[in-house]
Protein backbone atom coordinates (compact mmCIF):
# COMPACT_ATOMS: atom_id res chain seq x y z
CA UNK A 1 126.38 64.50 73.39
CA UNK A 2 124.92 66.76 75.52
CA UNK A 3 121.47 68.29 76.39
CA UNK A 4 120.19 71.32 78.00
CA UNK A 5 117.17 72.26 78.81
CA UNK A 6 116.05 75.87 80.05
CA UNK A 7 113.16 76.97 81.40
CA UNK A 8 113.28 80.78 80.77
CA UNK A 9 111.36 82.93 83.06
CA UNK A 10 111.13 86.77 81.89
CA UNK A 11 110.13 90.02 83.34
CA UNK A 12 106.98 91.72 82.27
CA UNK A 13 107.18 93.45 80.03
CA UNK A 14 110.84 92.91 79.05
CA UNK A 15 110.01 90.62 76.15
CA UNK A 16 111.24 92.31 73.60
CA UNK A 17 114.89 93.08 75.46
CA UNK A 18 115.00 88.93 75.40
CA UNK A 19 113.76 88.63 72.23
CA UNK A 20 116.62 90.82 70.95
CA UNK A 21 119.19 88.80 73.35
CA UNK A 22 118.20 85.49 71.83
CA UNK A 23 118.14 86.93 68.46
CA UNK A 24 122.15 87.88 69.25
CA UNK A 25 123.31 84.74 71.04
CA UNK A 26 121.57 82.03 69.71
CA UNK A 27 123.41 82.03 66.53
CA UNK A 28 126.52 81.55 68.16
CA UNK A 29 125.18 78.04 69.14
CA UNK A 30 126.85 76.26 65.72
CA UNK A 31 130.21 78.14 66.62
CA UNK A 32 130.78 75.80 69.26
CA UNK A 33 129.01 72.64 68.30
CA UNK A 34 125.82 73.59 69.48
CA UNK A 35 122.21 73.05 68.15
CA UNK A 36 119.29 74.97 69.14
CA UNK A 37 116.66 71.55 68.96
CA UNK A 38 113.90 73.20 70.36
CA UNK A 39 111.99 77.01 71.13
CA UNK A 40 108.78 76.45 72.94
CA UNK A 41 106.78 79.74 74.13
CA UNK A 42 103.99 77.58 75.82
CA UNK A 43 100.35 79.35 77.02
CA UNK A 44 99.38 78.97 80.33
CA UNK A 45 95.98 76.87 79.11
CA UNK A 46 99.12 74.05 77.84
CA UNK A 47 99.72 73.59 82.18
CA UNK A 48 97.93 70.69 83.34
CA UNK A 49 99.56 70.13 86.51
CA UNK A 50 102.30 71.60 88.75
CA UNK A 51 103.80 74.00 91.73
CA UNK A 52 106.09 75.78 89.91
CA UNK A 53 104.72 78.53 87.60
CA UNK A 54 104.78 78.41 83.29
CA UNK A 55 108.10 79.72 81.86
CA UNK A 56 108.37 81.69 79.13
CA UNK A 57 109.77 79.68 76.97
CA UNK A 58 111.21 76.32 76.78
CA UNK A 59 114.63 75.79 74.98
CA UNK A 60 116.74 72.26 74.68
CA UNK A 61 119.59 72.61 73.09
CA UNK A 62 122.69 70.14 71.93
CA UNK A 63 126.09 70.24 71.94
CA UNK A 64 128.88 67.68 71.18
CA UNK A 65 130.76 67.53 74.08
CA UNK A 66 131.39 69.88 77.00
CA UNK A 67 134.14 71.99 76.04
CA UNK A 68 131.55 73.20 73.24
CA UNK A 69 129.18 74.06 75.93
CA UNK A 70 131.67 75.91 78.29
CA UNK A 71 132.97 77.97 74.98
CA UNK A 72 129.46 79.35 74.48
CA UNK A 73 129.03 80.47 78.02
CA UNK A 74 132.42 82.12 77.79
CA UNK A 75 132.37 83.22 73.89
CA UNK A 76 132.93 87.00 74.14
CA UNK A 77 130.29 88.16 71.33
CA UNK A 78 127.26 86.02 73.71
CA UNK A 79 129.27 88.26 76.78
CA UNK A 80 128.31 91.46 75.06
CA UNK A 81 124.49 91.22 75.60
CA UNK A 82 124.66 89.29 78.81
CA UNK A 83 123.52 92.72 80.30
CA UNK A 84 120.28 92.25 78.09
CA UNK A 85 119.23 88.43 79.65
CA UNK A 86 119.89 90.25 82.96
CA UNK A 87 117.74 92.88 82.42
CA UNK A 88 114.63 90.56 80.88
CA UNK A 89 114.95 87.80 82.43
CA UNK A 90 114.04 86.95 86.01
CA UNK A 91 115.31 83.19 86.48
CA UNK A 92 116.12 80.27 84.16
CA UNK A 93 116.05 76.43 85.44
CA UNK A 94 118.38 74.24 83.69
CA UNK A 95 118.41 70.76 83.15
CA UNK A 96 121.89 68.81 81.50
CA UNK A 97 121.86 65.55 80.93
């Protein structure tokens, strides 16, 4: 099993361009073994401590092994709106383990 986490950083303003993205892509997750665990849009008053400024949101996801995980970042129909995450969002940091 393996676990990503993503802390999504997006452009002001551009919310609802990554709304739409996630709305497109994230159901692809089960095509390929993968499991959407958590969504976390966190407000800046839930930061106790840190350098690095609140994300967006917070995703950690699942899947079964990594050839799942290498088919969803190559699956065609999550290609299509790549142009839409580029557009919203300004940097992601992600965590596998």
């Amino acid at each position: 099993m393996i676990h990503i986490t993503q802390f999504v950083y997006v452009r002001e303003g551009k919310e609802d361009i990554f709304h739409e993205f996630e709305a497109r892509v994230l159901p692809l997750l089960e095509r390929h073994g993968g499991k959407l665990l958590m969504r976390i849009r966190p407000g800046a008053a839930d930061f106790i401590a840190g350098e690095l400024d609140p994300p967006y949101e917070i995703h950690l996801v699942s899947f079964q092994d990594e050839a799942g995980l290498q088919a969803y970042g190559s699956d065609e129909e999550r290609q299509k709106w790549l142009s839409m995450k580029e557009e919203s969002v300004t940097s992601v940091i992600m965590v596998k383990g």
